[in-house]
Protein backbone atom coordinates (compact mmCIF):
# COMPACT_ATOMS: atom_id res chain seq x y z
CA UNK A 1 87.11 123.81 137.01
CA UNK A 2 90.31 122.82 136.03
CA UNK A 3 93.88 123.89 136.61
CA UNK A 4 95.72 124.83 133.28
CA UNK A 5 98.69 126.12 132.39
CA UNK A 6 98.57 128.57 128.97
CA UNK A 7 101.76 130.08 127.50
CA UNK A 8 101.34 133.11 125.15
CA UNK A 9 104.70 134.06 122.95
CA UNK A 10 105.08 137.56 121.83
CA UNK A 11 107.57 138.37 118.78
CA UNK A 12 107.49 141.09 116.75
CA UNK A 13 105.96 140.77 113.57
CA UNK A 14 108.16 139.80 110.74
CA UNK A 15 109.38 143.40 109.22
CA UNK A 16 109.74 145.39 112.78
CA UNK A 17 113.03 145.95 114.10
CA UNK A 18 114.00 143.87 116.48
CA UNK A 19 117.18 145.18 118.00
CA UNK A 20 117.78 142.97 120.50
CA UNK A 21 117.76 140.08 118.29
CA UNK A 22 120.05 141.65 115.89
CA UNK A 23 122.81 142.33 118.59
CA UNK A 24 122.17 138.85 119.68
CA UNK A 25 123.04 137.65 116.50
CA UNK A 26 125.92 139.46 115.67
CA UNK A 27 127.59 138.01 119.00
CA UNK A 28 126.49 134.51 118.13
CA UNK A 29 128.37 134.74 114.79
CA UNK A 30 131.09 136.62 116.08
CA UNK A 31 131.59 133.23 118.75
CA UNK A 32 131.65 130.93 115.16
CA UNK A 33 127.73 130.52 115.27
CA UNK A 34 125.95 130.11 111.47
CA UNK A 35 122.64 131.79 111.59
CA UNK A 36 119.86 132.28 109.04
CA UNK A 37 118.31 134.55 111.36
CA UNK A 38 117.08 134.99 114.85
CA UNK A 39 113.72 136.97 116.43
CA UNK A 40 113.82 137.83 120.17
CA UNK A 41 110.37 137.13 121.87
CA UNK A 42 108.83 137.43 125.51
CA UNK A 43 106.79 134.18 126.81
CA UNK A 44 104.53 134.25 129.84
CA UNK A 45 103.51 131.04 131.86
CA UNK A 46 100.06 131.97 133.54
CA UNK A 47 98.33 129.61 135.78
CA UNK A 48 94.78 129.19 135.89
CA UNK A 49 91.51 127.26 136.35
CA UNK A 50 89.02 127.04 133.67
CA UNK A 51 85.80 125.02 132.51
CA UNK A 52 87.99 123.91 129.44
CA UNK A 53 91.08 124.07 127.50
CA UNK A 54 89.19 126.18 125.12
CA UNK A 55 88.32 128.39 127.53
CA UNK A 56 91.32 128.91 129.17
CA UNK A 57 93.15 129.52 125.68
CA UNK A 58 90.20 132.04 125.07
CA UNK A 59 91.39 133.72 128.17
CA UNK A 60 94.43 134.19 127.58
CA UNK A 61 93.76 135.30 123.92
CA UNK A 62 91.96 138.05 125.63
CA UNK A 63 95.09 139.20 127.61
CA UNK A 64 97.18 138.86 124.69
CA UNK A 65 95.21 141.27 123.20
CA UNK A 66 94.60 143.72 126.11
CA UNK A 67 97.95 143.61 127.69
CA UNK A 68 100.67 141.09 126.61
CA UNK A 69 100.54 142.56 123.24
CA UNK A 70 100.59 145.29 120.65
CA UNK A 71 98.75 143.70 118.16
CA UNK A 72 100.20 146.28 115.26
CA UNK A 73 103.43 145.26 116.25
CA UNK A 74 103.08 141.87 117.93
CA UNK A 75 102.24 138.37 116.57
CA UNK A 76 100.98 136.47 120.00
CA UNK A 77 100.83 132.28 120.24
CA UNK A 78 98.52 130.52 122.78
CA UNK A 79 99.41 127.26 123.90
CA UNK A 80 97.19 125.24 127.07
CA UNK A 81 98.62 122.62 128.47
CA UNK A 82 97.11 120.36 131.86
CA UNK A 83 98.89 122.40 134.96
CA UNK A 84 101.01 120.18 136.85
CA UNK A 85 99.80 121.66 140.56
């Protein structure tokens, strides 16, 4: 086994509101920002040991789907990297 680190990113999917990042926003623009937009999203770091990369991103597809995210509201992004442990 090896020790991986996956990170799944959890926006809402383009059409939901997303009041946080609205509010966000406004106060970035109201402090001079220019913005064309901006989402809000949550992003969870989860250590573990797997067989394979492909593996470990299958895992954590699998809590994406049970737990990290609503899938009619969420869009979810798995990314494995090599832990550093």
């Amino acid at each position: 086994m090896t020790a991986y680190t996956v990170t799944v990113t959890v926006r809402l999917k383009s059409g939901v509101l997303d009041p946080e990042a609205e509010t966000t926003q406004q106060a970035l623009e109201r402090l001079g920002f220019d913005l064309d937009g901006l989402r809000s999203a949550d992003r969870f770091e989860i250590d573990l040991d797997a067989d394979s990369a492909d593996a470990a991103a299958d895992r954590a597809d699998e809590m994406a789907e049970r737990l990290l995210a609503n899938p009619t509201i969420h869009d979810y992004e798995v990314t494995v990297a090599a832990a550093d442990r």
